[in-house]
C-alpha atoms as a PDB file:
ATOM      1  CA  UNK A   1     118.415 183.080 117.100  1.00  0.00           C
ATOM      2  CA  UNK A   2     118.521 186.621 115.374  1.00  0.00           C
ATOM      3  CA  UNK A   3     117.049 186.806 112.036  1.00  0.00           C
ATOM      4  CA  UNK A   4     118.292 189.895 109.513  1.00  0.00           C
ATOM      5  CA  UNK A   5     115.622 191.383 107.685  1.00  0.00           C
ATOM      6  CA  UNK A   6     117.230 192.300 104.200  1.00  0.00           C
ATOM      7  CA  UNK A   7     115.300 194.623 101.744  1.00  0.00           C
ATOM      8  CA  UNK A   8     115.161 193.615  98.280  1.00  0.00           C
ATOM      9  CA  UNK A   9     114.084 196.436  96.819  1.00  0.00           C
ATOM     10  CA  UNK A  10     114.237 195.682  93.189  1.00  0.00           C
ATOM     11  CA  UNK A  11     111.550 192.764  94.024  1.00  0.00           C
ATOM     12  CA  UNK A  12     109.677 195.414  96.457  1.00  0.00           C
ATOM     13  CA  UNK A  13     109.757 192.886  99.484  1.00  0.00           C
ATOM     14  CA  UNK A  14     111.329 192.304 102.605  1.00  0.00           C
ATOM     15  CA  UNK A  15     113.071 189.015 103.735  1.00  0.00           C
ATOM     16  CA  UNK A  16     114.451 186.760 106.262  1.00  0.00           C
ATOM     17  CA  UNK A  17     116.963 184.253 104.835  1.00  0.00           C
ATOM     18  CA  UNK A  18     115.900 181.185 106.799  1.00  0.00           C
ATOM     19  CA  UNK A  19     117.972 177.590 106.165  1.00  0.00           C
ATOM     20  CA  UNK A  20     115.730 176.315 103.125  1.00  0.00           C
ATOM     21  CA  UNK A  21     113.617 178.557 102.625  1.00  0.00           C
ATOM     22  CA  UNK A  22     111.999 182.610 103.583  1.00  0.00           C
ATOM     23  CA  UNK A  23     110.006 184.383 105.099  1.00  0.00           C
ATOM     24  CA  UNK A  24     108.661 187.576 103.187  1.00  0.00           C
ATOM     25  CA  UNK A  25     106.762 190.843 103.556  1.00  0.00           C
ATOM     26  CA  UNK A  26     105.633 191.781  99.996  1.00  0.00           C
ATOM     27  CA  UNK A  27     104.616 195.721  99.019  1.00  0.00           C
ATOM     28  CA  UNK A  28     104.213 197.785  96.111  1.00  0.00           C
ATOM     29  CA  UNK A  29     105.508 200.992  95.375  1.00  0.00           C
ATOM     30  CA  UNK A  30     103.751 204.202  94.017  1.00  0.00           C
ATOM     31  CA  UNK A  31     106.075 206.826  93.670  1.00  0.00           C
ATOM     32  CA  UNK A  32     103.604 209.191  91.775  1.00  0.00           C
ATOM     33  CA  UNK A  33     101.771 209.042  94.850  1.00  0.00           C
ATOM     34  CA  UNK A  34     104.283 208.828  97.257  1.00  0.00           C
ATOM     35  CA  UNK A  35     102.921 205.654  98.511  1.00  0.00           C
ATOM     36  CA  UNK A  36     103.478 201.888  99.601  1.00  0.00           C
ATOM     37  CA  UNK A  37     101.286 199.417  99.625  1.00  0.00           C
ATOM     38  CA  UNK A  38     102.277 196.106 102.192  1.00  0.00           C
ATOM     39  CA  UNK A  39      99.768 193.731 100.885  1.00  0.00           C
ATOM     40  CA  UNK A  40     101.155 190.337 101.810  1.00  0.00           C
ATOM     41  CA  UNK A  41     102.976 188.843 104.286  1.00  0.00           C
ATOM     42  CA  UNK A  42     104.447 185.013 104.312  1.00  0.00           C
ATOM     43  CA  UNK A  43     106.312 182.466 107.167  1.00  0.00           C
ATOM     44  CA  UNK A  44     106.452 179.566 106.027  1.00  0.00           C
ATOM     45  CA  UNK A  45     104.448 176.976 108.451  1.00  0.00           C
ATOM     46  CA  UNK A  46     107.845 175.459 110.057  1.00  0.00           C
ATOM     47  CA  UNK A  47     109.108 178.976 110.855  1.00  0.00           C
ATOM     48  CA  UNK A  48     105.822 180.474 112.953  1.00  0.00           C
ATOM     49  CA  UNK A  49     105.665 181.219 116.364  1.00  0.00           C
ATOM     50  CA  UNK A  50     108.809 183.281 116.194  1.00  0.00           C
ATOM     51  CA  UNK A  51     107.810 186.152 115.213  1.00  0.00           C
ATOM     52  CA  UNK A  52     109.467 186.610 111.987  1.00  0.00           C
ATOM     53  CA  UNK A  53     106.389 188.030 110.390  1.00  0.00           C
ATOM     54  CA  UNK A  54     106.710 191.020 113.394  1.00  0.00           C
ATOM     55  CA  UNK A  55     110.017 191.788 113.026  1.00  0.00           C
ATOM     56  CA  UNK A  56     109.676 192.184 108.679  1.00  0.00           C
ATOM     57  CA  UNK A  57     106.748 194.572 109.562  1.00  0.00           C
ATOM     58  CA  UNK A  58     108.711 196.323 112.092  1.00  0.00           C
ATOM     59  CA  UNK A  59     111.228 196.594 109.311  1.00  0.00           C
ATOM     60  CA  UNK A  60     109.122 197.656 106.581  1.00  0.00           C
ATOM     61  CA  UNK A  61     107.026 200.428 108.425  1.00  0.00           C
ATOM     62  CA  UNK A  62     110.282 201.552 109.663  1.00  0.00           C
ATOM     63  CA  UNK A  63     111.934 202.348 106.155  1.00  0.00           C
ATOM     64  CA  UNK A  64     108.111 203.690 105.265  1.00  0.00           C
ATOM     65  CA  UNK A  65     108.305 206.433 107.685  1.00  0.00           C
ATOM     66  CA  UNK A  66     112.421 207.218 106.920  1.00  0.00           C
ATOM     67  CA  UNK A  67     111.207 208.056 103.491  1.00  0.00           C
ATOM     68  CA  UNK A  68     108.026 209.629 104.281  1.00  0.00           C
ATOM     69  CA  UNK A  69     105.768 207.636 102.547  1.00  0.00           C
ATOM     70  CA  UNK A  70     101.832 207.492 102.328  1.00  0.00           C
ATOM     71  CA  UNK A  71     101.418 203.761 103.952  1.00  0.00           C
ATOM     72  CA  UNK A  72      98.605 201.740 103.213  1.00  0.00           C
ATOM     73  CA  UNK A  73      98.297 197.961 104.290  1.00  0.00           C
ATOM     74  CA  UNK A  74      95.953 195.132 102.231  1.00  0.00           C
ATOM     75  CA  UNK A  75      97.645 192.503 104.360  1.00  0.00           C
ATOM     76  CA  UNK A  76      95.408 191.829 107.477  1.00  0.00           C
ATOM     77  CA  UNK A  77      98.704 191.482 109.296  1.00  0.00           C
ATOM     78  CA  UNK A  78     100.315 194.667 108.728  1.00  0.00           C
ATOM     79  CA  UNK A  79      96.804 196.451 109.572  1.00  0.00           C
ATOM     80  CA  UNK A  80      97.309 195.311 113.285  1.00  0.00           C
ATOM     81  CA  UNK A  81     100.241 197.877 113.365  1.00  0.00           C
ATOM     82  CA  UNK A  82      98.679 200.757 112.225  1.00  0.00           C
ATOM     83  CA  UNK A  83      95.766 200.464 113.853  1.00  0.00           C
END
């Protein structure tokens, strides 16, 4: 099943519309600095194993490095992609 990762970018997170509920990568935004900050990522228990939670980091380093931003990572899971 393909999953479409949507940006919400009023509510600074990424998401995958799943049936009842979503799965979410959460960042904030520091333009002064130029920066974004992914500090938490969520798949809810009945949606993991399917790698939802690597296809919104895909998504969200992705649009990082379109707009050039300084890209920092609190959430354990998006370290394992920059590392």
């Amino acid at each position: 099943m393909q999953h479409q990762v949507i940006h919400q970018s009023q509510q600074q997170r990424f998401v995958i519309q799943l049936s009842q509920t979503q799965a979410c990568l959460f960042y904030r935004l520091d333009t002064a600095r130029h920066e974004i900050n992914f500090y938490s990522t969520f798949v809810p228990e009945e949606a993991r194993g399917l790698g939802l939670a690597r296809r919104l980091t895909e998504a969200a380093l992705a649009f990082a490095r379109q707009q050039q931003l300084q890209i920092k990572a609190d959430c354990w899971y998006v370290q394992k992609f920059l590392n």
